[in-house]
N, C-alpha and C. Protein backbone atom coordinates (compact mmCIF):
# COMPACT_ATOMS: atom_id res chain seq x y z
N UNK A 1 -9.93 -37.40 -14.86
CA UNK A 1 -9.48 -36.47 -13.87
C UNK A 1 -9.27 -35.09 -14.50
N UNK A 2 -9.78 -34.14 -13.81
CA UNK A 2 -9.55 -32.55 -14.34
C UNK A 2 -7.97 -32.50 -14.28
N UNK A 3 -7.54 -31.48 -15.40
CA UNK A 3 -6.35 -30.74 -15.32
C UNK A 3 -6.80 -29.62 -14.33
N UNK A 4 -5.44 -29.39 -13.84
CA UNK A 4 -5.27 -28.29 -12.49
C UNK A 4 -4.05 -27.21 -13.69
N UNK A 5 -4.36 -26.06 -13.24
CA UNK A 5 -3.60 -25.24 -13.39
C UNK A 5 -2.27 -25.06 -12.54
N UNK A 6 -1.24 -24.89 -13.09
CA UNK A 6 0.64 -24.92 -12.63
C UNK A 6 0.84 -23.73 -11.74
N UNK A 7 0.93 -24.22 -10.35
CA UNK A 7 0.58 -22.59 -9.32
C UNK A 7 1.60 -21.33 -9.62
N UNK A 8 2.42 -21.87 -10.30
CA UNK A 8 3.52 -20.83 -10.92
C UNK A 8 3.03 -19.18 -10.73
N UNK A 9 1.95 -19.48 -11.29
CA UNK A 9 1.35 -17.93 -11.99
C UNK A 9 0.80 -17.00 -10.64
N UNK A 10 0.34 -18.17 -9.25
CA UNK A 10 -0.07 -17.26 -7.91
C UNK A 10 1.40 -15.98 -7.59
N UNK A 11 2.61 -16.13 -8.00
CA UNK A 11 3.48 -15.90 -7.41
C UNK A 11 3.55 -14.18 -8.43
N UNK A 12 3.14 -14.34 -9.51
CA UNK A 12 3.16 -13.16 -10.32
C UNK A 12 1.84 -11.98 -10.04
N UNK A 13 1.08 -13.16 -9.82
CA UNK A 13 -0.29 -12.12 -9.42
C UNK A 13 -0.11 -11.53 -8.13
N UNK A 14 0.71 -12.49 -7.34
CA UNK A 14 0.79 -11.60 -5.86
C UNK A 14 1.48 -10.13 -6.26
N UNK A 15 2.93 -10.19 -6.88
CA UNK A 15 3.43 -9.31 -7.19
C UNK A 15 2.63 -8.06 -7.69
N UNK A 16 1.96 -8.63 -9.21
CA UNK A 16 1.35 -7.19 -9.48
C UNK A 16 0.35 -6.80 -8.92
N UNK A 17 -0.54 -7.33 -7.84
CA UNK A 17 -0.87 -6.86 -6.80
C UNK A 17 -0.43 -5.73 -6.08
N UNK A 18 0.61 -6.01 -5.80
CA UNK A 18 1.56 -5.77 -4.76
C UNK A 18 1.89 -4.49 -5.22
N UNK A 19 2.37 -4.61 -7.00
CA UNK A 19 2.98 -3.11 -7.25
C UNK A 19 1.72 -2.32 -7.34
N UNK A 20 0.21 -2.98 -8.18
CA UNK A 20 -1.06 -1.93 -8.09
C UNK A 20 -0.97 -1.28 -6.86
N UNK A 21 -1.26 -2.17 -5.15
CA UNK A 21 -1.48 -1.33 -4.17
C UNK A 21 -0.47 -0.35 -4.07
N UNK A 22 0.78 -0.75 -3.89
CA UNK A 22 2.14 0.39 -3.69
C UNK A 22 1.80 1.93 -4.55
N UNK A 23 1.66 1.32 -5.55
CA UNK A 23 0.72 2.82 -6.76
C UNK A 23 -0.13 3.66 -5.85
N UNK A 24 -0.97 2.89 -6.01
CA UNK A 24 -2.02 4.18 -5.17
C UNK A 24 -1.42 4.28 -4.07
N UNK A 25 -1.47 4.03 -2.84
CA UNK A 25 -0.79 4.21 -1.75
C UNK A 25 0.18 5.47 -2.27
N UNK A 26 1.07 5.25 -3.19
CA UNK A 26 2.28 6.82 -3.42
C UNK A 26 1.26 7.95 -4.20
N UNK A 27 0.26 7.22 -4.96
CA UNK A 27 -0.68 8.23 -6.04
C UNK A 27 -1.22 9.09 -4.80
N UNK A 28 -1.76 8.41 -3.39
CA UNK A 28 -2.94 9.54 -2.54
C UNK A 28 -1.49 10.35 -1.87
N UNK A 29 -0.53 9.64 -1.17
CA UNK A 29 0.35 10.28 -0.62
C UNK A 29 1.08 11.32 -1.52
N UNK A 30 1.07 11.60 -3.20
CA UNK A 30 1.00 12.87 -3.47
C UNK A 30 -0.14 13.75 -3.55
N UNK A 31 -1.05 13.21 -3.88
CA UNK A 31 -2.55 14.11 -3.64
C UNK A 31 -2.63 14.43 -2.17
N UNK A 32 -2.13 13.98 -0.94
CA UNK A 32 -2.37 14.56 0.16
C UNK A 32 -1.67 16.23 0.19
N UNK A 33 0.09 15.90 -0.22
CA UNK A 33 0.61 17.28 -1.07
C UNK A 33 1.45 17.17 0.54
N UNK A 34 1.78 16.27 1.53
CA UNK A 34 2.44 16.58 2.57
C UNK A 34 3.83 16.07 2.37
N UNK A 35 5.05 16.60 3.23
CA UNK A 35 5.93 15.55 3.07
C UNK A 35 6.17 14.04 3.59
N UNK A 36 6.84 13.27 3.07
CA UNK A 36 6.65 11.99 3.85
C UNK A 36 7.13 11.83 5.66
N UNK A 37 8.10 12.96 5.84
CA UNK A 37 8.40 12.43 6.91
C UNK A 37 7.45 13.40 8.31
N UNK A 38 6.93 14.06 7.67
CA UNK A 38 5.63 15.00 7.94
C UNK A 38 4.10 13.77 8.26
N UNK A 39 4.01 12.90 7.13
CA UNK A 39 3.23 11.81 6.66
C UNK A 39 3.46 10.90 8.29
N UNK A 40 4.98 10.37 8.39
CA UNK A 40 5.29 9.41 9.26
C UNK A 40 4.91 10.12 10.38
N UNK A 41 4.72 11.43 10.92
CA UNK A 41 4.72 11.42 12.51
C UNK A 41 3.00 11.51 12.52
N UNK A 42 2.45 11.62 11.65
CA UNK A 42 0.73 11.06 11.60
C UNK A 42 0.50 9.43 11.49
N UNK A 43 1.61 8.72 11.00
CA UNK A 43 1.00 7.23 11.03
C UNK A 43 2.28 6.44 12.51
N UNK A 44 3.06 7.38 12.93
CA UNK A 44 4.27 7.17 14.00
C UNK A 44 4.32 5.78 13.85
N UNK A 45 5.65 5.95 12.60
CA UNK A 45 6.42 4.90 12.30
C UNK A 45 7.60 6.14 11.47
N UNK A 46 8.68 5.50 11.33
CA UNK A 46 10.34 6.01 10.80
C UNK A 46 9.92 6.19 9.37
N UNK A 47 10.80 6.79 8.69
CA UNK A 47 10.62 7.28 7.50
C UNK A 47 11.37 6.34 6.51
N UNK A 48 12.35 5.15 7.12
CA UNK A 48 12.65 3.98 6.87
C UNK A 48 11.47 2.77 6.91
N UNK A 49 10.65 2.89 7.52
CA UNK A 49 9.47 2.48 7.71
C UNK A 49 8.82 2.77 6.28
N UNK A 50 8.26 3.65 6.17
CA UNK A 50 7.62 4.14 5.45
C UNK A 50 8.11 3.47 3.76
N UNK A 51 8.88 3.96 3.78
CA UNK A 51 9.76 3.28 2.63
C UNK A 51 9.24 1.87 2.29
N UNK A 52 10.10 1.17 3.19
CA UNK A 52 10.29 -0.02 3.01
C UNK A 52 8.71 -0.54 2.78
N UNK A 53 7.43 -0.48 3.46
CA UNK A 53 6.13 -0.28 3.34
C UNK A 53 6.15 -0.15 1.94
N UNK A 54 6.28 0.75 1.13
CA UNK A 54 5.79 1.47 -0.09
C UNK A 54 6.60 -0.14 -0.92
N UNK A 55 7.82 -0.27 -0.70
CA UNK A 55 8.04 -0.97 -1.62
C UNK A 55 7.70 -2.59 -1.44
N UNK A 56 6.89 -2.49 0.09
CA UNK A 56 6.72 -4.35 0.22
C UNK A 56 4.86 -3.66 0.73
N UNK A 57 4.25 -3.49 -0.11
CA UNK A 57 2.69 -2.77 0.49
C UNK A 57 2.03 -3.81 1.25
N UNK A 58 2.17 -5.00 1.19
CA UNK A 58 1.39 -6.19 1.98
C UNK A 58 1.57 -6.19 3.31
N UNK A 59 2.60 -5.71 3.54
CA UNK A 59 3.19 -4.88 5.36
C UNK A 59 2.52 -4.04 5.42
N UNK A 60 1.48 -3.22 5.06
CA UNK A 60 0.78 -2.08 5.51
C UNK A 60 0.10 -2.76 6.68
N UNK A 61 -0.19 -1.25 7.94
CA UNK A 61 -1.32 -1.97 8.94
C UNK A 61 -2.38 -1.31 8.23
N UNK A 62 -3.58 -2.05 8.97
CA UNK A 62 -4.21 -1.63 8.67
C UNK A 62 -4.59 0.28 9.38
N UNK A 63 -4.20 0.42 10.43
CA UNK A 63 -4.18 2.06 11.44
C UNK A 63 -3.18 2.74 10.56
N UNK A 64 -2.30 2.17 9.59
CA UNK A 64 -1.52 3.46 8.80
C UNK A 64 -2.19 3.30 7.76
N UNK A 65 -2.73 2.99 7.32
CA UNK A 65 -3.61 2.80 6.18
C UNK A 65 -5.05 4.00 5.86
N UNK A 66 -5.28 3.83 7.08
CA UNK A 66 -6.43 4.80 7.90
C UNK A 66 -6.19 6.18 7.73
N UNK A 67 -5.00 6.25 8.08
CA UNK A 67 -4.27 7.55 8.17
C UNK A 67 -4.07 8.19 7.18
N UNK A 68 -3.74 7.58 6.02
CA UNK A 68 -3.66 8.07 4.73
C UNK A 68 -5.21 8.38 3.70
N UNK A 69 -5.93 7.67 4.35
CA UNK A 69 -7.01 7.72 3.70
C UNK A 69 -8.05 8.92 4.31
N UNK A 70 -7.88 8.86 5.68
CA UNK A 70 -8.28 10.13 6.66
C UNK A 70 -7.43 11.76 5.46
N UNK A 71 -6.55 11.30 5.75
CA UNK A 71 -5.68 12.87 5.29
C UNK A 71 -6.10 13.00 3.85
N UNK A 72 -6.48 12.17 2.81
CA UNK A 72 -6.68 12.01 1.70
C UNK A 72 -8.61 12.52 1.49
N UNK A 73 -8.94 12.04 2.50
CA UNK A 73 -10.48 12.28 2.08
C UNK A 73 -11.34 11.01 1.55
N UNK A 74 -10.72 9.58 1.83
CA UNK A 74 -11.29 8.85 0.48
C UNK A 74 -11.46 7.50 1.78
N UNK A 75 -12.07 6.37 1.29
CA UNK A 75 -11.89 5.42 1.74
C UNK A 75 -11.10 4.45 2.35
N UNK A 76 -10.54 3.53 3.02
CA UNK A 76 -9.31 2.83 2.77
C UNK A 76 -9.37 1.65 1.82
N UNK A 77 -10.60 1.08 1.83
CA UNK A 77 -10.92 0.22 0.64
C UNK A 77 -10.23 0.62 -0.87
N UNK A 78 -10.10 2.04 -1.46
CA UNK A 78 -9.49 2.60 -2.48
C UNK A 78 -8.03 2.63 -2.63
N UNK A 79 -7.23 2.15 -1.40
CA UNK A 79 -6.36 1.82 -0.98
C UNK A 79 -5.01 0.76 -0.90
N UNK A 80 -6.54 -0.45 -1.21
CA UNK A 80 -6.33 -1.67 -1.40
C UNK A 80 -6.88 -2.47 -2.36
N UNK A 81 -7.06 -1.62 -3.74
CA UNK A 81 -7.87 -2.00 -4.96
C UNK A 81 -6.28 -3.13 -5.08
């Protein structure tokens, strides 16, 4: 019988996932050069919103996602490296 790998490790990769996307996501939202709560009435969601998003990125929609990438110039795929 094959050895299986100890799923332990899915729970770390989600994370640094999680912090890569949050990165870019704040990296374009300073290259856009707007403020955030300037940012929120283009993706119309709260600036508590917004936040909380940045620090849990797997809650992104995909239409605020858009938005940032629209104002940015770039893909949304680059988004979600």
């Amino acid at each position: 019988m094959p050895k299986v790998k100890p799923l332990g490790n899915t729970e770390i990769e989600s994370k640094r996932r999680d912090n890569m996307m949050g990165g870019e996501v704040e990296k374009w939202i300073r290259v856009i050069g707007i403020p955030k709560h300037e940012l929120c009435r283009h993706m119309d969601i709260g600036l508590s919103t917004l936040n909380f998003r940045l620090q849990n990125p797997g809650e992104f929609r995909v239409q605020e996602l858009r938005v940032i990438a629209d104002l940015a110039g770039i893909d949304v795929s680059q988004l979600v490296t």
